[in-house]
Protein backbone atom coordinates (compact mmCIF):
# COMPACT_ATOMS: atom_id res chain seq x y z
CA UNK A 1 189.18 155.10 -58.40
CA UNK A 2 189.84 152.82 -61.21
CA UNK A 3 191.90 150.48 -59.18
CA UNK A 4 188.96 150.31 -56.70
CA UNK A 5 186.31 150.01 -59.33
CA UNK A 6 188.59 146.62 -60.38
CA UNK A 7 188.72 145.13 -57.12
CA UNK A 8 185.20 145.32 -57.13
CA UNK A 9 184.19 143.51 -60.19
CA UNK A 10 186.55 141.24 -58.83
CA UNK A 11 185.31 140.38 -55.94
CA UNK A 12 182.26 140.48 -57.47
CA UNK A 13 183.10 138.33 -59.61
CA UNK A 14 184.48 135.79 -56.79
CA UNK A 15 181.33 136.13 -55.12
CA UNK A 16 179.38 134.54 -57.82
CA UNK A 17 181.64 131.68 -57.76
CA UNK A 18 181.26 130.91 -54.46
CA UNK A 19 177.65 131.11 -54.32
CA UNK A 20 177.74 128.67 -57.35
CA UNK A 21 179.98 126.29 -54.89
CA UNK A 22 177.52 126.88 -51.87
CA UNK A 23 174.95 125.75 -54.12
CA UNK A 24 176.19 122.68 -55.06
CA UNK A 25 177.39 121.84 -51.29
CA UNK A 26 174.02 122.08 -50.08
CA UNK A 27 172.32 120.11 -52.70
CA UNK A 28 175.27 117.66 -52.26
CA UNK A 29 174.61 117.46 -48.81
CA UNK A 30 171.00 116.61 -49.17
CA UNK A 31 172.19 113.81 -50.46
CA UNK A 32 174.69 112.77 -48.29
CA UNK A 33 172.19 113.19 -45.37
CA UNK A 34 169.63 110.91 -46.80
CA UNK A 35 172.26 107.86 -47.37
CA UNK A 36 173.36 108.05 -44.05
CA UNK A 37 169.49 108.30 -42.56
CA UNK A 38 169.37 105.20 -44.47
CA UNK A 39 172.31 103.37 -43.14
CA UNK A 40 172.62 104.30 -39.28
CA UNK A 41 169.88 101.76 -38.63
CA UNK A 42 171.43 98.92 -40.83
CA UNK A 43 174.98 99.77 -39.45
CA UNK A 44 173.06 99.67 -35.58
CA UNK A 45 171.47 96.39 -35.74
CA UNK A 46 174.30 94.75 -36.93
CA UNK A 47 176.49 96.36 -34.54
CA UNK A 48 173.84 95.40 -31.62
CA UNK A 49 173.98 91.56 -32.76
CA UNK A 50 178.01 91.41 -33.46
CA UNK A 51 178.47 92.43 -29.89
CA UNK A 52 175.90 90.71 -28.31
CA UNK A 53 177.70 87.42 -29.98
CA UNK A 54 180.96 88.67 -28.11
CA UNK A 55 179.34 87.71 -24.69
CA UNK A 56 178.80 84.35 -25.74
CA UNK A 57 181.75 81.72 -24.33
CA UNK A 58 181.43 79.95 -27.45
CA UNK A 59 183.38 83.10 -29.71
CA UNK A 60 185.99 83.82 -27.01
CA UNK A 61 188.54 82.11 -29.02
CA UNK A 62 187.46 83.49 -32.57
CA UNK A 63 189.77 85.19 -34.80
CA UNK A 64 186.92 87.90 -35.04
CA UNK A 65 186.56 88.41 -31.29
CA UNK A 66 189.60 87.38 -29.69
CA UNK A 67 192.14 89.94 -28.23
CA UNK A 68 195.75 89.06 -29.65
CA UNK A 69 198.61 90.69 -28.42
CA UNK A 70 199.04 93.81 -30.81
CA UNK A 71 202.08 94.90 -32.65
CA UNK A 72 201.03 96.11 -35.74
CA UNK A 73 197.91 98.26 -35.97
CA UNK A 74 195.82 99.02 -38.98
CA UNK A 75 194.38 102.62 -39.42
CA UNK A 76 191.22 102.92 -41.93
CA UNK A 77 191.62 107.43 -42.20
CA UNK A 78 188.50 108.89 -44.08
CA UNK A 79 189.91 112.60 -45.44
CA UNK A 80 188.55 114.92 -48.57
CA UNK A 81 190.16 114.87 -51.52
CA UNK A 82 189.40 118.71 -51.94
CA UNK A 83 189.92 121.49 -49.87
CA UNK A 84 187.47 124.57 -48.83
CA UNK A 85 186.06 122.91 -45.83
CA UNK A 86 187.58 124.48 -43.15
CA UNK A 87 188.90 122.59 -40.69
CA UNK A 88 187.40 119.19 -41.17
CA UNK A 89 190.18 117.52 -42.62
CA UNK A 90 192.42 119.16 -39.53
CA UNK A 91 190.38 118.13 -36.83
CA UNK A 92 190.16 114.37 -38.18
CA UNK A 93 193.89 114.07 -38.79
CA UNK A 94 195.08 115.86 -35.52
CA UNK A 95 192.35 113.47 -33.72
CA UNK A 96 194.24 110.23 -35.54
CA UNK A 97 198.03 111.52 -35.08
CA UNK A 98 197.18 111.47 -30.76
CA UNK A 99 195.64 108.25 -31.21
CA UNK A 100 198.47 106.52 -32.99
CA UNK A 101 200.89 108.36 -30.43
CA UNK A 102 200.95 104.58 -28.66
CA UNK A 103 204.39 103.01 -29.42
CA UNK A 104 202.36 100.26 -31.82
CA UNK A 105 203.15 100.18 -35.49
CA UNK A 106 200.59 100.85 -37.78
CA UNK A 107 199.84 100.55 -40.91
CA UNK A 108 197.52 103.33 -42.80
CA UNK A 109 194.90 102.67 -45.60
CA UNK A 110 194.20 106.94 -45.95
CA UNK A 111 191.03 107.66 -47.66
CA UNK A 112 191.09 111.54 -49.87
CA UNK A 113 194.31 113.26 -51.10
CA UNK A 114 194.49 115.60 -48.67
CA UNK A 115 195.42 112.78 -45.60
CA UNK A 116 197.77 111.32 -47.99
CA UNK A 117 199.35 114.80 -48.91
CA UNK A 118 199.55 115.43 -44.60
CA UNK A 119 200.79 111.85 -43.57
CA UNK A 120 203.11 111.35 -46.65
CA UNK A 121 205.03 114.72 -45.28
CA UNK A 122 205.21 113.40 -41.44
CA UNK A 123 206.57 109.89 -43.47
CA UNK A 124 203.50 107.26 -41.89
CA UNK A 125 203.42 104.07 -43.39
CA UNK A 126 201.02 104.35 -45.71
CA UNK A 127 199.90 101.19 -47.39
CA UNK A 128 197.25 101.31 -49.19
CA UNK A 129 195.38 105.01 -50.54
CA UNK A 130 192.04 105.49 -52.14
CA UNK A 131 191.66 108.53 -54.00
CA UNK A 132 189.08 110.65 -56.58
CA UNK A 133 186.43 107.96 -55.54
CA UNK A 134 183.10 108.23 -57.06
CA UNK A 135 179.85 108.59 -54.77
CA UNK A 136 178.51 106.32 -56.79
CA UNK A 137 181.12 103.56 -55.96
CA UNK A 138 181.41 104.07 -52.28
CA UNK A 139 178.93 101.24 -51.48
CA UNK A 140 180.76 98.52 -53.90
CA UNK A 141 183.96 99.93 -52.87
CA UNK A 142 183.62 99.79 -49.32
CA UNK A 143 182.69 96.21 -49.42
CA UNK A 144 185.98 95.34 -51.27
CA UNK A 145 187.72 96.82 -48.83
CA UNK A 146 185.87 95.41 -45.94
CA UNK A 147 187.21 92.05 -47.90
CA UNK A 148 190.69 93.44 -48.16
CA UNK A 149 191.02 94.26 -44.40
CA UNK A 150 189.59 91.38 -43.26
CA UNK A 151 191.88 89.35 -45.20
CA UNK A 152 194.39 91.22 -43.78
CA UNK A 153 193.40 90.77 -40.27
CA UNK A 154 192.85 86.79 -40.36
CA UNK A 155 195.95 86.78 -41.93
CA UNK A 156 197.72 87.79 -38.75
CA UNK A 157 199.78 90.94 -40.74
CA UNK A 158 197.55 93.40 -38.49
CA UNK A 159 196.30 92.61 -34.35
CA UNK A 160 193.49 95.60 -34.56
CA UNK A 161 191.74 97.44 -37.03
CA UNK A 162 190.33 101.04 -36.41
CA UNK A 163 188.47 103.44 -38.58
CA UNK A 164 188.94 107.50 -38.47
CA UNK A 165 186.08 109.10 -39.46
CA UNK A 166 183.82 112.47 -39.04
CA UNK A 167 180.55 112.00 -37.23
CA UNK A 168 178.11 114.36 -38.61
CA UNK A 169 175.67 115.53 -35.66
CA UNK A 170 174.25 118.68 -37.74
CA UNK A 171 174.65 120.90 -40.37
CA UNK A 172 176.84 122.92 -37.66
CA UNK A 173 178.39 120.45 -35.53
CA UNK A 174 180.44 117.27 -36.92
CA UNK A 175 183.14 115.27 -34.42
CA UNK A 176 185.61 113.61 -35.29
CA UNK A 177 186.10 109.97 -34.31
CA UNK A 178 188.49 107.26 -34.01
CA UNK A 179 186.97 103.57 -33.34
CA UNK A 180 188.19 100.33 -33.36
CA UNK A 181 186.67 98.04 -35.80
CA UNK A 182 188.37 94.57 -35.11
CA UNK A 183 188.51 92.73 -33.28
CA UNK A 184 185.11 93.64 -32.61
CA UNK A 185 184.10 95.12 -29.27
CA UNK A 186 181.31 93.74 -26.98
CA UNK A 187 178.78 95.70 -25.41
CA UNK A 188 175.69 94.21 -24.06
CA UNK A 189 174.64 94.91 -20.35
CA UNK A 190 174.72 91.93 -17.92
CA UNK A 191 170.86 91.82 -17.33
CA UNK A 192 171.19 91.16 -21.17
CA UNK A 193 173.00 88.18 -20.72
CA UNK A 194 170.38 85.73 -20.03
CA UNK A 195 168.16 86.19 -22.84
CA UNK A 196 170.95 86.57 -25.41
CA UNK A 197 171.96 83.18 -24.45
CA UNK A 198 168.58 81.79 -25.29
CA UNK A 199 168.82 82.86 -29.28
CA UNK A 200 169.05 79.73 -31.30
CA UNK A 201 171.49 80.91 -34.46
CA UNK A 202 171.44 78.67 -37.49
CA UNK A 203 172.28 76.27 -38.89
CA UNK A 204 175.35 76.93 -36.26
CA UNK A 205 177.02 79.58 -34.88
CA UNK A 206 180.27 79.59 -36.18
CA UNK A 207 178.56 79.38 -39.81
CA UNK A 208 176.25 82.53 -38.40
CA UNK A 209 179.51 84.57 -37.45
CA UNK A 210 180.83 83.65 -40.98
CA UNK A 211 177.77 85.60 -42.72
CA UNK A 212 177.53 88.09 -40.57
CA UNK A 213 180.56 89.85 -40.50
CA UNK A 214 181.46 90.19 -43.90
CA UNK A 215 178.62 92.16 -43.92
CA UNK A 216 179.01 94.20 -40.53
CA UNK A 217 182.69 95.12 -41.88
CA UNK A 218 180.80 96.16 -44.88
CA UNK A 219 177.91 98.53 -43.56
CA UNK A 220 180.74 99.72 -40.55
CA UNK A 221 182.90 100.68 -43.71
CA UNK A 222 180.07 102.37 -45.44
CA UNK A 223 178.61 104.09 -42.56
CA UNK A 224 181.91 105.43 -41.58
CA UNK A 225 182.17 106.37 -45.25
CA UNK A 226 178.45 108.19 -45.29
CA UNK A 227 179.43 109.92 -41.94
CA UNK A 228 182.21 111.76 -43.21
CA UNK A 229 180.90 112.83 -46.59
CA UNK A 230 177.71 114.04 -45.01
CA UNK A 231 180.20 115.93 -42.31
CA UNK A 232 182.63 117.18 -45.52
CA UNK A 233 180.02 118.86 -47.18
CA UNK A 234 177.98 120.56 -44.30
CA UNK A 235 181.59 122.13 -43.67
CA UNK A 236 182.07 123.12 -47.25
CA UNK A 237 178.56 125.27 -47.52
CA UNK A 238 179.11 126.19 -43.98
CA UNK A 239 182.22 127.49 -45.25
CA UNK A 240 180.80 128.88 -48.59
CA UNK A 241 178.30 130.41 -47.17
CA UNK A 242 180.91 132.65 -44.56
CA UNK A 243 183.06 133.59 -47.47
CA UNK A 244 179.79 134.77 -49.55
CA UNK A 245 178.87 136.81 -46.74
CA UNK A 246 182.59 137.95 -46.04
CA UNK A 247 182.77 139.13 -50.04
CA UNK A 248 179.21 141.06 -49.82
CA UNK A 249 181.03 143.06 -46.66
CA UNK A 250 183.54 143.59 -48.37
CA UNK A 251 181.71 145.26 -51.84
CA UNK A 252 180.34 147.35 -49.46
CA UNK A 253 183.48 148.46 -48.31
CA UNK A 254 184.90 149.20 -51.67
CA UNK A 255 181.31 150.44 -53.02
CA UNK A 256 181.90 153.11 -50.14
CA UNK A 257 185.43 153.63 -50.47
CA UNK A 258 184.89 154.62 -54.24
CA UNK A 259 181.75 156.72 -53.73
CA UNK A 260 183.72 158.66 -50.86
CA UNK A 261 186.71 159.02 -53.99
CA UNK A 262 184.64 160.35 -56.55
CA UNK A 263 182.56 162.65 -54.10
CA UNK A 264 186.16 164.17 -53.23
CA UNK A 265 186.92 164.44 -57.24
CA UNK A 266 183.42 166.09 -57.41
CA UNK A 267 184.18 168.41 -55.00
CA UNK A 268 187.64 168.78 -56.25
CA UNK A 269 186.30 170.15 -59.73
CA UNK A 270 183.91 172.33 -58.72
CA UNK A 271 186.30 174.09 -56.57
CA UNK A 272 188.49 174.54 -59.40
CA UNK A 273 185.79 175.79 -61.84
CA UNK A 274 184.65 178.04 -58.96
CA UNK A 275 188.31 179.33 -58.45
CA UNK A 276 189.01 179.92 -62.23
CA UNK A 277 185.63 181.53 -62.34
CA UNK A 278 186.70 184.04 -59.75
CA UNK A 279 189.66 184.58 -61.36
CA UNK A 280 188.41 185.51 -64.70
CA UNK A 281 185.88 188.15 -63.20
CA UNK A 282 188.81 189.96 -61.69
């Protein structure tokens, strides 16, 4: 009975600890959620306008937009750097490991200690990792890096750039992804055609292109970024949440496990009392 009495101050005890952590998920992903409500419609436009470019004859030889033949491929992973979210940071390396099953080399900027623990064991070349990042230096940060892999790119050391991240569709459902950043895709319809070729971009295009996708990189970066911590912690109190529920089972459990004990000690001692009662009247 004692023994069972301790398990269940200690689960008790667990419980309120991961209530604590649920807590703090779900007001983390508040958060999360309203960042990336704020940067889906950034990340589209500029997304809409970088590939409509593409379709112009004009970019067909740009660094930015032209395909070179690929032998070294950079991957851009996004993982957590803590643990307790079930399977998110699973599902987003397994996703990565088919895609880079392609014969290419590539070269892997991993995002979140727990990718770099995973790929540093299967021996990837891994060349750059970001770690214990701040939230708030994920904006500032992702734009360096959108200036380091660019850099990178026009420098002819990597063919294609692609970015492994977690979309986050819900609180329940997040998938992972792995798209290709550079060079950049196109993907406006032919009826389309006409009247993008009508848009007057200033002072020239090539100067256009130059703005612009610094800051595409950027937003793609941050978006990617936003998706995944939104996704991370919708697992975490998704997870929380299970093993609260899973702990209040299993108090139950143990509540009835002890009362059933000490109901048969009850018993036990009255039947002795009772007997030695007997025994003295005789």
């Amino acid at each position: 009975m004692r023994d069972i009495k301790q398990r269940i101050e200690n689960v008790r005890s667990t419980e309120q600890i991961i209530r604590a952590m649920d807590m703090v998920a779900s007001t983390k992903l508040q958060k999360a959620r309203r960042q990336l409500e704020g940067v889906r419609p950034i990340y589209g436009k500029l997304k809409r306008v970088a590939e409509e470019i593409g379709n112009l004859e004009e970019v067909e030889t740009h660094p930015f937009y032209y395909e070179r033949k690929v032998k070294n491929t950079l991957y851009i992973i996004i993982t957590s750097d803590r643990g307790l979210s079930g399977s998110y940071n699973a599902n987003i390396l397994s996703e990565t490991m088919k895609h880079m099953n392609n014969g290419k080399n590539e070269k892997i900027l991993v995002v979140g200690s727990k990718g770099n623990d995973y790929l540093k064991k299967r021996e990837k070349n891994i060349i750059r990792k970001i770690t214990d990042i701040a939230d708030s230096q994920v904006y500032y940060g992702t734009e360096n890096l959108a200036k380091w892999l660019s850099d990178l790119y026009l420098s002819g050391e990597v063919e294609e750039v692609f970015v492994a991240y977690t979309r986050f569709e819900n609180v329940l459902s997040y998938t992972p992804q792995v798209e290709r950043l550079l060079p950049v895709a196109t993907g406006v319809k032919l009826e389309d055609n006409n009247r993008n070729n009508e848009k007057k971009y200033e002072p020239d295009l090539a100067t256009f292109i130059e703005r612009m996708m610094p800051l595409y990189l950027h937003m793609s970066l941050f978006r990617a970024f936003s998706e995944s911590h939104t996704s991370e912690q919708a697992a975490r109190m998704v997870n929380m949440d299970a093993a609260g529920n899973n702990a209040s089972d299993l108090i139950k459990d143990l509540t009835s496990m002890y009362n059933r004990k000490r109901q048969a000690a009850i018993t036990q001692e009255l039947s002795e009392i009772v007997g030695s009662a007997n025994f003295l009247s005789k």
